[in-house]
Protein backbone atom coordinates (compact mmCIF):
# COMPACT_ATOMS: atom_id res chain seq x y z
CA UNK A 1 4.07 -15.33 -9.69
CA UNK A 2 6.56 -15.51 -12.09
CA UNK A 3 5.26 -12.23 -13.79
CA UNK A 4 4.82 -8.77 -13.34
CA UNK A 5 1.36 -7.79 -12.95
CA UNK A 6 1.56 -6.14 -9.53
CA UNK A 7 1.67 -2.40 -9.88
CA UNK A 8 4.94 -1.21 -8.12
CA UNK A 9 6.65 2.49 -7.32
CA UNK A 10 9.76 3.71 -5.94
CA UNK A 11 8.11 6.81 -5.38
CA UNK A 12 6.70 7.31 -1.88
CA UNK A 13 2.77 7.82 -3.06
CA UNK A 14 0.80 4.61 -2.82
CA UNK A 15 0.34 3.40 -6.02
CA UNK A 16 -2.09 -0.03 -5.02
CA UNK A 17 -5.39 2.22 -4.59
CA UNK A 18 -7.64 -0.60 -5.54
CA UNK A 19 -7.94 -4.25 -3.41
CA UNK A 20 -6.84 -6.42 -6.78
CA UNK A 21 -7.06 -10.22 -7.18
CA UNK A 22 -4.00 -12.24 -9.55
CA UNK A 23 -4.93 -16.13 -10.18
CA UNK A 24 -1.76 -18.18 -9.86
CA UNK A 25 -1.25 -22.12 -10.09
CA UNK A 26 1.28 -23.78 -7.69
CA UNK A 27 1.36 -27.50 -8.93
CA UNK A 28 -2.57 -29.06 -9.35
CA UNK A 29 -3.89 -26.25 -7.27
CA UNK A 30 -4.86 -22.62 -7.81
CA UNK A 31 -4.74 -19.64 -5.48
CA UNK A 32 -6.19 -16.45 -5.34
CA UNK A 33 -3.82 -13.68 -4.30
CA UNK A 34 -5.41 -10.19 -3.47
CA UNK A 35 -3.14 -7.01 -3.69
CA UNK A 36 -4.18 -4.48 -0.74
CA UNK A 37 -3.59 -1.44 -0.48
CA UNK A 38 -0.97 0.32 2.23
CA UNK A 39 -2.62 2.83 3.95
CA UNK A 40 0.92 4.60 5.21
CA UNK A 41 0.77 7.65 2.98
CA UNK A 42 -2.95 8.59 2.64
CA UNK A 43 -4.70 11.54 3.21
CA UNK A 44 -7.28 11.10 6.76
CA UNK A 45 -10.11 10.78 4.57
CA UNK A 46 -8.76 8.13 2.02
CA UNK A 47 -7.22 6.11 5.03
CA UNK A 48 -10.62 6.43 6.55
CA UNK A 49 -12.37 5.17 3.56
CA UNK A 50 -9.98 2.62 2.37
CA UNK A 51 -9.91 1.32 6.03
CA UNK A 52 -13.88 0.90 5.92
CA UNK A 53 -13.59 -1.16 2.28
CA UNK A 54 -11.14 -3.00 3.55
CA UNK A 55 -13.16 -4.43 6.27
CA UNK A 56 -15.83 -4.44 3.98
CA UNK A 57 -13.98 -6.35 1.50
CA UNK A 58 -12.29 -8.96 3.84
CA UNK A 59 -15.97 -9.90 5.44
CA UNK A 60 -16.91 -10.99 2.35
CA UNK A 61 -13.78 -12.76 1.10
CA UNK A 62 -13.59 -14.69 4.43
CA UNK A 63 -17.70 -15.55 3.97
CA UNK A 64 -17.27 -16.40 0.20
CA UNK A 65 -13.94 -17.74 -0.30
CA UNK A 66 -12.16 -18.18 2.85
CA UNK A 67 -8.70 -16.56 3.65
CA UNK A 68 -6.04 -18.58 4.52
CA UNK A 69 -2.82 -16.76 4.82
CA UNK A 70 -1.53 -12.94 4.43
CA UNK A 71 1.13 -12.32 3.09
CA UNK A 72 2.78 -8.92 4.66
CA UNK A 73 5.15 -7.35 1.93
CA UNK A 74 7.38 -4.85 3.33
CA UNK A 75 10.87 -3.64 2.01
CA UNK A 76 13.70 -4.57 3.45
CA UNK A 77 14.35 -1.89 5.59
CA UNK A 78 14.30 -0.65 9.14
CA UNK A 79 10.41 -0.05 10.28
CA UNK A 80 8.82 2.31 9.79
CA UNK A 81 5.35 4.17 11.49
CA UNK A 82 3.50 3.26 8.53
CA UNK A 83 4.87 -0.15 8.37
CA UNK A 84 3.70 -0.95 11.87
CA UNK A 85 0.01 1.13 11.58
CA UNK A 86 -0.45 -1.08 8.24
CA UNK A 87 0.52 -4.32 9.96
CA UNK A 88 -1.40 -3.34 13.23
CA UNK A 89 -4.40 -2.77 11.11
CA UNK A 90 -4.09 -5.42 8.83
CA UNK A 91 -3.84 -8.05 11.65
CA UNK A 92 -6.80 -6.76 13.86
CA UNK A 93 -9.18 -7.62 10.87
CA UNK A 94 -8.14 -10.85 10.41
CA UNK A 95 -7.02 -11.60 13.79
CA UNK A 96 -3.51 -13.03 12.78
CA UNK A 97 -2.66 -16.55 14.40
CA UNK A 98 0.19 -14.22 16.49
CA UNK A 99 -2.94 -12.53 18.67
CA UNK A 100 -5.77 -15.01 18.53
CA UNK A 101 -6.54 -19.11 17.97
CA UNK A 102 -7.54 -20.11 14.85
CA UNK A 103 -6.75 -16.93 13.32
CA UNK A 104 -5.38 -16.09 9.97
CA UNK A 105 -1.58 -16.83 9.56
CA UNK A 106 0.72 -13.65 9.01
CA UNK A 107 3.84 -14.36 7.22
CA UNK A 108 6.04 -11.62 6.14
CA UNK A 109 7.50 -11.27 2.54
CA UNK A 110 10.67 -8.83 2.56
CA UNK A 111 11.77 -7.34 -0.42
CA UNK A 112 14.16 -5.26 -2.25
CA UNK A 113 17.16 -7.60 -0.96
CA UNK A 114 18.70 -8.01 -4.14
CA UNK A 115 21.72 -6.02 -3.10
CA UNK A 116 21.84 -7.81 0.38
CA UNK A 117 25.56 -8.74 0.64
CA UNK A 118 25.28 -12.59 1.40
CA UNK A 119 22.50 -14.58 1.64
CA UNK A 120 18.94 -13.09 1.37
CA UNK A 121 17.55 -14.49 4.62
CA UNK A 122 20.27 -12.85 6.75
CA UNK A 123 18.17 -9.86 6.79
CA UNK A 124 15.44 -11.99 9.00
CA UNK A 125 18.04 -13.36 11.10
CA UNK A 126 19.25 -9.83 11.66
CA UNK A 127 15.78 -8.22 12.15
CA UNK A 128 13.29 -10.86 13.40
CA UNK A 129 13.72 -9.58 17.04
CA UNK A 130 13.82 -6.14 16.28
CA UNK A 131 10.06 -6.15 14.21
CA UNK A 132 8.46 -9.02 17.54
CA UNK A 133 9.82 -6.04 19.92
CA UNK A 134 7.24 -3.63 17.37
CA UNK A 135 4.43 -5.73 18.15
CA UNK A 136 4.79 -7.33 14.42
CA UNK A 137 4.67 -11.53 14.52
CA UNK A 138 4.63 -13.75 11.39
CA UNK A 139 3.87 -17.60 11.46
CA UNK A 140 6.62 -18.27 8.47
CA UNK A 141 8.56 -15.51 6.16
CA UNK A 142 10.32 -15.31 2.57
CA UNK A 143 13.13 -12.83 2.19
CA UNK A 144 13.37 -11.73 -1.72
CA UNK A 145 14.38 -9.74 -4.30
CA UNK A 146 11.20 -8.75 -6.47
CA UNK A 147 13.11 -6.76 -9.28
CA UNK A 148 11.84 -8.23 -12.59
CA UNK A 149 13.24 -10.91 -14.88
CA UNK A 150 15.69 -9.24 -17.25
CA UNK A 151 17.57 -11.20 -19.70
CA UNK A 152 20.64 -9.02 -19.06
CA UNK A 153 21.26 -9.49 -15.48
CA UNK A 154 23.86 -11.06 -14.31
CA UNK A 155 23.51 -14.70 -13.67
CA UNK A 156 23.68 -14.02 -10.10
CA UNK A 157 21.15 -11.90 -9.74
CA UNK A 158 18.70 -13.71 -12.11
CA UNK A 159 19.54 -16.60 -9.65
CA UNK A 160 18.38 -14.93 -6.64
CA UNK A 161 15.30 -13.70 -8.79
CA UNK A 162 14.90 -17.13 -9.29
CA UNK A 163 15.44 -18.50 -6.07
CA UNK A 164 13.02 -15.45 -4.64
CA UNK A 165 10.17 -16.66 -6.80
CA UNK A 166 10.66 -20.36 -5.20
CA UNK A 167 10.93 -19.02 -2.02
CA UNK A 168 7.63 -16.97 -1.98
CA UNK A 169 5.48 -20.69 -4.04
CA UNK A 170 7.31 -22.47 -1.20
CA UNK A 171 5.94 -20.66 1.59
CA UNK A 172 2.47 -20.28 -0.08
CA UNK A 173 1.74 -24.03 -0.81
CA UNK A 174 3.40 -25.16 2.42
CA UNK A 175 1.30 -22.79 4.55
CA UNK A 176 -1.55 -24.74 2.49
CA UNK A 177 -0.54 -27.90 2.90
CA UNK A 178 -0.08 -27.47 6.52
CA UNK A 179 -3.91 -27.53 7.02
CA UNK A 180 -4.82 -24.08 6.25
CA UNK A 181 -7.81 -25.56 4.29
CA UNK A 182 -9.61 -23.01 2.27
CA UNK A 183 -13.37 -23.42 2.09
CA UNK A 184 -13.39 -23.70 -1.56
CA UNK A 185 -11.48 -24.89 -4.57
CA UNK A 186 -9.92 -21.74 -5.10
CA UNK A 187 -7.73 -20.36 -1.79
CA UNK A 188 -7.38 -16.93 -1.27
CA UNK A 189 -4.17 -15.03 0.33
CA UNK A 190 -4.20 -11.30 0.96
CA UNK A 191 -0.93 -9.67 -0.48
C-alpha cells in the first residue's frame, strides 16, 4: 500500500485476469494481500473457469495460510448486477461473518471518491442501507480515493490520497488485531 502495483482500468473489460498476491508491512507485521479477479464482464466460459480456480485457489489459501479478512473493492457508485453477482459469489466461498459464525469478515473498500464533495465517508452514510437491502453486508468499511500519488496535485487531494491510504492500513491491522488470528506468520486478505 502506498504504491501502485495493482493493475487498474477505466475501461469496462476486466483487466485482473490472474488471482495476484502484493506483500505489505503494517508496523512489525506483514500481510499478504491477494488481487481477485471480478467476474462481472466475462464471457460464460471464462466466468465458469475463473469461478472453479477461484474455489480452487481459496481452498488452498485457507488450508495453507489462513484468510482472515476480504476486502470488497467496489467504485463508488450505485450497484450494479455485476457488483452484487461478484459479492454474492465471493461471500458464499468464504462464508462471510454477515451469513455464517466464524466466517471470514467482509469489509468493503469504496473507491474513486476523490471528487466526493465533503467528506469521503459520506458516501457510506448515504449508501450503507441501500447495498444491506442488496443482500451485500460488511463487518467494517474504508471509503477512498485510490488515484495515484502525483507530486502536482493539489494539496487537498494529495491529503485525501493520504488520508485514503491510512484509512485502508487502519482497517486492515485493526480487523487483525481484533482476533482475526491468521494461522501463520504471514496473514492473508483477499482484495
Amino acid at each position: 500500500m502506498g504504491s501502485d502495483v495493482a493493475r487498474t482500468s477505466p475501461d469496462a473489460e476486466t483487466c485482473t485476469l490472474q488471482h495476484t498476491s502484493h506483500e505489505v508491512s503494517l508496523g512489525d507485521c506483514r500481510f499478504k494481500l491477494w488481487e481477485v479477479s471480478s467476474l462481472g464482464s466475462m464471457g460464460f466460459f471464462r466466468t465458469l473457469f475463473a469461478k472453479w480456480r477461484l474455489k480452487k485457489s481459496y481452498k488452498k489459501l485457507y488450508k495453507d495460510d489462513g484468510v482472515y479478512l476480504l476486502l470488497y473493492c467496489m467504485r463508488g457508485s450505485r450497484a450494479q448486477r455485476a457488483l452484487i453477482r461478484d459479492y454474492k459469489f465471493f461471500t458464499d466461498i468464504v462464508g462471510s461473518t454477515a451469513t455464517a459464525a466464524g466466517g471470514t469478515p467482509v469489509a468493503a473498500v469504496v473507491t474513486s471518491l476523490e471528487d466526493y464533495p465533503t467528506d469521503m465517508d459520506e458516501w457510506w452514510v448515504r449508501n450503507k442501507d441501500n447495498l444491506e437491502s442488496l443482500g451485500m453486508r460488511f463487518s467494517a468499511h474504508a471509503c477512498i480515493t485510490s488515484l495515484p500519488d502525483d507530486p502536482h496535485a493539489s494539496p487537498a487531494m494529495r491529503a485525501r490520497r493520504q488520508r485514503s491510504e491510512q484509512v485502508v492500513r487502519c482497517l486492515i491491522y485493526e480487523s487483525y488485531q481484533a482476533g482475526q488470528i491468521p494461522r501463520s506468520s504471514s496473514p492473508t486478505l483477499t482484495l
